[in-house]
C-alpha atoms as a PDB file:
ATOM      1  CA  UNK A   1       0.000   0.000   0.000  1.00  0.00           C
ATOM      2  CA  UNK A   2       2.892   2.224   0.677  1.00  0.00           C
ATOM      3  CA  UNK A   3       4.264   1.738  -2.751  1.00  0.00           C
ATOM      4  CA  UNK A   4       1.426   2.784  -4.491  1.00  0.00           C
ATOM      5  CA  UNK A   5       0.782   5.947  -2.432  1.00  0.00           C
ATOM      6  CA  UNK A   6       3.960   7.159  -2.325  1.00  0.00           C
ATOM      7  CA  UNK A   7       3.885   7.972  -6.086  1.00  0.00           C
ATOM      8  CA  UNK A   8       0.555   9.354  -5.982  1.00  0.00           C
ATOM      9  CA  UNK A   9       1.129  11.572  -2.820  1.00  0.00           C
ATOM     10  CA  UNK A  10       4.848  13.036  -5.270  1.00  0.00           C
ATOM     11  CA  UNK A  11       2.545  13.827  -8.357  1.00  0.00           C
ATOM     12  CA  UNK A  12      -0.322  15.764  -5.902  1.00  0.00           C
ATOM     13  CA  UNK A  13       2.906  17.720  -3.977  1.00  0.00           C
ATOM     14  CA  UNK A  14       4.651  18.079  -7.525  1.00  0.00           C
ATOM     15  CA  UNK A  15       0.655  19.688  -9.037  1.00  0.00           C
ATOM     16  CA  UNK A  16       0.029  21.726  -6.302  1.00  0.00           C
ATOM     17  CA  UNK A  17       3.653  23.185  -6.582  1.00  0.00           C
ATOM     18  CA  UNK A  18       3.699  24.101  -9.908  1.00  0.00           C
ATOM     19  CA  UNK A  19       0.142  25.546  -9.717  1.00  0.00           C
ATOM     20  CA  UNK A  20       1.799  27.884  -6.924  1.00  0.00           C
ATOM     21  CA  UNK A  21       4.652  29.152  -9.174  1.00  0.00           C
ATOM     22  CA  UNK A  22       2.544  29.364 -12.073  1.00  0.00           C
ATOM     23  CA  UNK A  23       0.431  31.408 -10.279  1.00  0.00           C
ATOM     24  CA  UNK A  24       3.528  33.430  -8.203  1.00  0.00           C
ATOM     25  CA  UNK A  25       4.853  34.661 -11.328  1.00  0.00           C
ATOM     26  CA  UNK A  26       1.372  36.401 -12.331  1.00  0.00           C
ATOM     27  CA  UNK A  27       1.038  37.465  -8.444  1.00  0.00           C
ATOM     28  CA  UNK A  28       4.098  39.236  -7.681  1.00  0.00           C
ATOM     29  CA  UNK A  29       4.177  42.162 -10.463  1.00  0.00           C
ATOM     30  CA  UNK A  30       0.623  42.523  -9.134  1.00  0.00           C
ATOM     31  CA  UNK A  31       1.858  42.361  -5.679  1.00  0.00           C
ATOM     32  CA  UNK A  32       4.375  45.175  -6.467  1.00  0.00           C
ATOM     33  CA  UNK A  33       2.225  47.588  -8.437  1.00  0.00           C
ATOM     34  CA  UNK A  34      -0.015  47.331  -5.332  1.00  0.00           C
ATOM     35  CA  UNK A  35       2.340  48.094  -2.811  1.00  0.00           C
ATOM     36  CA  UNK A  36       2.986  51.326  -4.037  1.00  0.00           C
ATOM     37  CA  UNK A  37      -0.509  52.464  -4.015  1.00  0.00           C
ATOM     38  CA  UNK A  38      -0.874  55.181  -0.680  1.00  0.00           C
ATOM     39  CA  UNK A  39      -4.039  53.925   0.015  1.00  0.00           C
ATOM     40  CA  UNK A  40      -1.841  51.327   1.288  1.00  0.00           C
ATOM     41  CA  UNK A  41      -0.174  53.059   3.430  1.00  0.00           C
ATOM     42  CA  UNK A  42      -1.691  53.398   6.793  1.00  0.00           C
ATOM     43  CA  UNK A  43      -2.477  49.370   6.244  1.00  0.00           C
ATOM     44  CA  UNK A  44       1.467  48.836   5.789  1.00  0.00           C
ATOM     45  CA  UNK A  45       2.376  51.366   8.917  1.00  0.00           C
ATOM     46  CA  UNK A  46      -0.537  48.992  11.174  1.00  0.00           C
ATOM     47  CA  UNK A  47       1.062  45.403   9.849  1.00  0.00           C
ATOM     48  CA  UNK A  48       4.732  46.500  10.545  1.00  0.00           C
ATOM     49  CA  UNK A  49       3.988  47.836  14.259  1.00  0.00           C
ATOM     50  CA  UNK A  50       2.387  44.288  14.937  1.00  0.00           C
ATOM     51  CA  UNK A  51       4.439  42.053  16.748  1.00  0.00           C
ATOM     52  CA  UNK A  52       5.821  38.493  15.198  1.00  0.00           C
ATOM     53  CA  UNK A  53       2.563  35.961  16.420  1.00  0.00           C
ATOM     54  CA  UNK A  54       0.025  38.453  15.582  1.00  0.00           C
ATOM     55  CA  UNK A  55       2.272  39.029  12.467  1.00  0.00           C
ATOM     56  CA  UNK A  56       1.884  35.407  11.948  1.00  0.00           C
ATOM     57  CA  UNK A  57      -1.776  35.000  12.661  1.00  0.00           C
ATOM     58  CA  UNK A  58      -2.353  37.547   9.820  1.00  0.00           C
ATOM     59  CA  UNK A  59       0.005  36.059   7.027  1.00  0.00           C
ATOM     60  CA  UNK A  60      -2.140  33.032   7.740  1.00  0.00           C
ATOM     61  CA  UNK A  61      -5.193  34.600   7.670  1.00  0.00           C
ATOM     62  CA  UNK A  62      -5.583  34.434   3.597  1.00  0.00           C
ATOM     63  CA  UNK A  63      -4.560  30.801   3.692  1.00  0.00           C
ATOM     64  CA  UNK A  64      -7.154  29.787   5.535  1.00  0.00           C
ATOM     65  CA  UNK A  65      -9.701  31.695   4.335  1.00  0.00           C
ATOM     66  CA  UNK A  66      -8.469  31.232   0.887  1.00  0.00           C
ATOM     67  CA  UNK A  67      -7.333  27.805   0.183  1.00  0.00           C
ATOM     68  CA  UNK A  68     -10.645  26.317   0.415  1.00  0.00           C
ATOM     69  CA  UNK A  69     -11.661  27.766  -2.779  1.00  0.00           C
ATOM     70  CA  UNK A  70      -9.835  25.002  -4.663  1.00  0.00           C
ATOM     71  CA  UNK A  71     -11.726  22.302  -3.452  1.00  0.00           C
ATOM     72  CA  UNK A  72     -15.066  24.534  -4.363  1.00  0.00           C
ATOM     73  CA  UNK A  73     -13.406  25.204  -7.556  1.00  0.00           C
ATOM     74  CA  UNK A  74     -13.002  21.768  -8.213  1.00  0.00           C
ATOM     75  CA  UNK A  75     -16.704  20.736  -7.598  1.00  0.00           C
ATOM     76  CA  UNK A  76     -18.041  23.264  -9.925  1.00  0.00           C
ATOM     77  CA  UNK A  77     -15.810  22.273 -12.362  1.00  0.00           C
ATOM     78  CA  UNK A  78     -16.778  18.189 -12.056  1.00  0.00           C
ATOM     79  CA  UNK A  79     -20.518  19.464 -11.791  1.00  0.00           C
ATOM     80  CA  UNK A  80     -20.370  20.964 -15.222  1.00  0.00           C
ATOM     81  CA  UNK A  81     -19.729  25.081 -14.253  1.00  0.00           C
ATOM     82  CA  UNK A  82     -16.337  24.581 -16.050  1.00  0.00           C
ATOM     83  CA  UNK A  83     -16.242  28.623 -16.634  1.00  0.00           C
ATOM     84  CA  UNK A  84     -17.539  29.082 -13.128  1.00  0.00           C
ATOM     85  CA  UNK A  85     -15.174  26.684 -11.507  1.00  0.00           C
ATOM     86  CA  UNK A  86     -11.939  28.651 -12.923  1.00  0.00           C
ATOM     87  CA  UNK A  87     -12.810  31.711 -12.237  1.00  0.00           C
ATOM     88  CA  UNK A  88     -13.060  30.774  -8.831  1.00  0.00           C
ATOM     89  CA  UNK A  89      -9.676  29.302  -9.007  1.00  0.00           C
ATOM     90  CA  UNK A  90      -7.877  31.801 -10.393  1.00  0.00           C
ATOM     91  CA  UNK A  91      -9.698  34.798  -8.826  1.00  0.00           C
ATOM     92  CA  UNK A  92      -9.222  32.757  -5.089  1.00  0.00           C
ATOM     93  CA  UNK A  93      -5.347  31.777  -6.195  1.00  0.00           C
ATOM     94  CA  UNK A  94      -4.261  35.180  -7.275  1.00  0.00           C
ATOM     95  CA  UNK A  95      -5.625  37.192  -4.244  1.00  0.00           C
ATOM     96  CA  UNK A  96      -4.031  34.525  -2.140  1.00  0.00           C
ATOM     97  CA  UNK A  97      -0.490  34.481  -3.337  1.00  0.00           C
ATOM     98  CA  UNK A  98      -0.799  38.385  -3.947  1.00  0.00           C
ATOM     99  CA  UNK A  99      -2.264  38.968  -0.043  1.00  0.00           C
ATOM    100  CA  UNK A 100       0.905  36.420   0.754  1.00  0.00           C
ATOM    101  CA  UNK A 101       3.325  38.178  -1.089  1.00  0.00           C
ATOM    102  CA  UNK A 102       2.661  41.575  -0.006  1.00  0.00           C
ATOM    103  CA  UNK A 103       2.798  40.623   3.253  1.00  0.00           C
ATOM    104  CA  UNK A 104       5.924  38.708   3.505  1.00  0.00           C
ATOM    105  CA  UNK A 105       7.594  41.480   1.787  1.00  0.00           C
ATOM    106  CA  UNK A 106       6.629  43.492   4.591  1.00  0.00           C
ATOM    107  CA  UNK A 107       6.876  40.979   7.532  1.00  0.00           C
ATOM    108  CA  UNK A 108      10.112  38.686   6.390  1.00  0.00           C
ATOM    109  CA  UNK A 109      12.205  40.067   9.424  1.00  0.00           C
ATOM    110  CA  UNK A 110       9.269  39.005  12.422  1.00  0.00           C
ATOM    111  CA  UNK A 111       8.673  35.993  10.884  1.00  0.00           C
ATOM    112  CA  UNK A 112      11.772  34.365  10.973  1.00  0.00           C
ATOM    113  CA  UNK A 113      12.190  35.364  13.895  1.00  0.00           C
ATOM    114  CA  UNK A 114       9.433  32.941  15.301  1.00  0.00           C
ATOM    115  CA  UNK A 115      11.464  29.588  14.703  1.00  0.00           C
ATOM    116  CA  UNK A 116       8.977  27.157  13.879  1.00  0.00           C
ATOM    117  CA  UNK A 117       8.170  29.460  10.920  1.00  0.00           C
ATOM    118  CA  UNK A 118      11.779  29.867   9.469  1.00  0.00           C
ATOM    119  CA  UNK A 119      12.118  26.040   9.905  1.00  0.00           C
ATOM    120  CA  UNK A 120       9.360  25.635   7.610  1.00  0.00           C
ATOM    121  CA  UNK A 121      10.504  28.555   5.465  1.00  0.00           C
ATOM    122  CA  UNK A 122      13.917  26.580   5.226  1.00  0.00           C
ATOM    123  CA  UNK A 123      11.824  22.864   4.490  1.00  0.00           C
ATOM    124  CA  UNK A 124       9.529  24.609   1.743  1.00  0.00           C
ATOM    125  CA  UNK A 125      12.820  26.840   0.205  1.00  0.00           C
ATOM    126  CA  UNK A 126      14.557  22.736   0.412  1.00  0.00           C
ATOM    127  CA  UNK A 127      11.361  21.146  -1.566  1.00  0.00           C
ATOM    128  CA  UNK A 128      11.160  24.027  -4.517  1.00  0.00           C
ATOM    129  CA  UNK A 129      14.720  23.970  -5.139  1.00  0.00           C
ATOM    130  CA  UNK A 130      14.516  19.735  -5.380  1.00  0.00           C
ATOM    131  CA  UNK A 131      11.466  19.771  -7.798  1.00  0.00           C
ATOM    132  CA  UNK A 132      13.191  23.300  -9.547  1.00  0.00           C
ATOM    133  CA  UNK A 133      16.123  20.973 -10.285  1.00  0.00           C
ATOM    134  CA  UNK A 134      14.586  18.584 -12.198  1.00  0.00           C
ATOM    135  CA  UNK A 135      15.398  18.559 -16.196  1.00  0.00           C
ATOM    136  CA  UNK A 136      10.850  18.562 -16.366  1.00  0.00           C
ATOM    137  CA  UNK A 137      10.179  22.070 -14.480  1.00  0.00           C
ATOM    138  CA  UNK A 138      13.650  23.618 -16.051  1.00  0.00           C
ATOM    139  CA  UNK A 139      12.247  22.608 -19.509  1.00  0.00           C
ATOM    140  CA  UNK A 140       8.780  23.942 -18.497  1.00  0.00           C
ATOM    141  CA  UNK A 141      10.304  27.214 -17.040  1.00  0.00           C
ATOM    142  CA  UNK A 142      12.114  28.010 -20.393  1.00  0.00           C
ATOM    143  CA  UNK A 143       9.174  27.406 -22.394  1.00  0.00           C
ATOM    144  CA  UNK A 144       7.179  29.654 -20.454  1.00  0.00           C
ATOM    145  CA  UNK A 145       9.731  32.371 -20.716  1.00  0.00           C
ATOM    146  CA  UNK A 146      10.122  31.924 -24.312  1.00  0.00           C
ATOM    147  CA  UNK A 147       6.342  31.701 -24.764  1.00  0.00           C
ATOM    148  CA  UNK A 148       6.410  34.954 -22.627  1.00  0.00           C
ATOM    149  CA  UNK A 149       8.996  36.872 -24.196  1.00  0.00           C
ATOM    150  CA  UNK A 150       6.933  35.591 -27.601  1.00  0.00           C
ATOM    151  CA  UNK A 151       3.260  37.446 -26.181  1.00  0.00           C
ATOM    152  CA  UNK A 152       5.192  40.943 -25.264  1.00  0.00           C
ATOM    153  CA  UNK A 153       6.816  41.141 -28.818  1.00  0.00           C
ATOM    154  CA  UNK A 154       3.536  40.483 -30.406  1.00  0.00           C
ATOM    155  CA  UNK A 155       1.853  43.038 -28.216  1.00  0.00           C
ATOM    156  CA  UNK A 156       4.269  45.788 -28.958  1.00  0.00           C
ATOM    157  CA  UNK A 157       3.715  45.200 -32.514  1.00  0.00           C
ATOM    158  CA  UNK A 158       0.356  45.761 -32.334  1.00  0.00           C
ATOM    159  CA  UNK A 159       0.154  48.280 -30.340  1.00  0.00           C
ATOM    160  CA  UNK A 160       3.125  50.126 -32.751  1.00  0.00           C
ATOM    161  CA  UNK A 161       1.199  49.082 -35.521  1.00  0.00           C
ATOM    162  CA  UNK A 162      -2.429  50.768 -33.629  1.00  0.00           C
ATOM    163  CA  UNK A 163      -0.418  54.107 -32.745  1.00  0.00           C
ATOM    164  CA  UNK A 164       0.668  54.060 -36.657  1.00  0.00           C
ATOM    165  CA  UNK A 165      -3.207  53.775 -37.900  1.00  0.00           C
ATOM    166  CA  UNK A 166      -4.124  56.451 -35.262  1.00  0.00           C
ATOM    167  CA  UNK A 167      -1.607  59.057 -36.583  1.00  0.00           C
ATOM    168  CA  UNK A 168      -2.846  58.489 -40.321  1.00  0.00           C
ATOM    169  CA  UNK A 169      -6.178  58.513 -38.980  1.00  0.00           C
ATOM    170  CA  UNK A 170      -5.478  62.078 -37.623  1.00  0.00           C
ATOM    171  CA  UNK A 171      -3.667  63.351 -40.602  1.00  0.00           C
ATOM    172  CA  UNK A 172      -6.358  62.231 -42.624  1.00  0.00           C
ATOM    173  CA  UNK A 173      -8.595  64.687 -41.511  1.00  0.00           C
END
């Protein structure tokens, strides 16, 4: 029985991984462009005088509330609300990693200083470097970036090519 979960258990850890860092790279510009909003300010000034266990409590916060959505995601999807079901997802992924983000940027120091956290810090940091390492994810990663790099020339075009009809639109009348 062990044999056959132990594979299963590895391709569940190894999905839910690269959902995260598929998701991390689409949360952390966002993360950034938000934290220099000032309507953000007074928040950031109230998180930073917490102290580290409160600190804690609220970097948890959008886990828990949060990571149930996948399961709910995943029923609507099997009951047939396919469009439904990912918008869920992604709407419930992206605000958690971005809430997560945000507020480890601003909280890294208390953190580790609570040691049960930077032990886990160091376990997780141990397990994305392993599965980052293998020849699979480096392949994915360079596909995506070429993929990527692909989108943002094609964009520019366009959008050169727009600006261009707009000015002979202009001279035209």
């Amino acid at each position: 029985m062990k044999h056959v979960l132990k594979p299963l258990v590895f391709l569940l850890a190894a999905i839910y991984f690269l959902v995260d860092a598929v998701f991390l790279t689409i949360a952390r510009p966002i993360a950034r462009r938000l934290a220099n909003l000032r309507i953000f300010d007074r928040l950031r000034t109230w998180i930073v005088s917490l102290r580290p266990y409160p600190t804690l409590a609220l970097f948890m916060t959008p886990v828990v509330i949060l990571e149930p959505v996948k399961p709910i995601a995943a029923f609507l999807t099997a009951t047939g609300h396919v469009i439904s079901g990912l918008t869920v997802f992604l709407f419930g992924e992206l605000t958690k990693l971005v809430m997560m983000e945000r507020l480890f940027c601003i909280c890294r120091n208390k953190l580790m200083s609570i040691a049960a956290f930077a032990w886990c810090y160091d376990k997780f940091r141990q397990a994305r470097a392993w599965f980052e390492s293998f020849r699979v994810w480096q392949l994915a990663r360079r596909l995506s970036l070429i993929a990527r790099y692909f989108v943002r020339r094609h964009v520019h075009e366009l959008k050169t090519l727009w600006q261009k009809q707009r000015r002979l639109s202009w001279q035209g009348r």
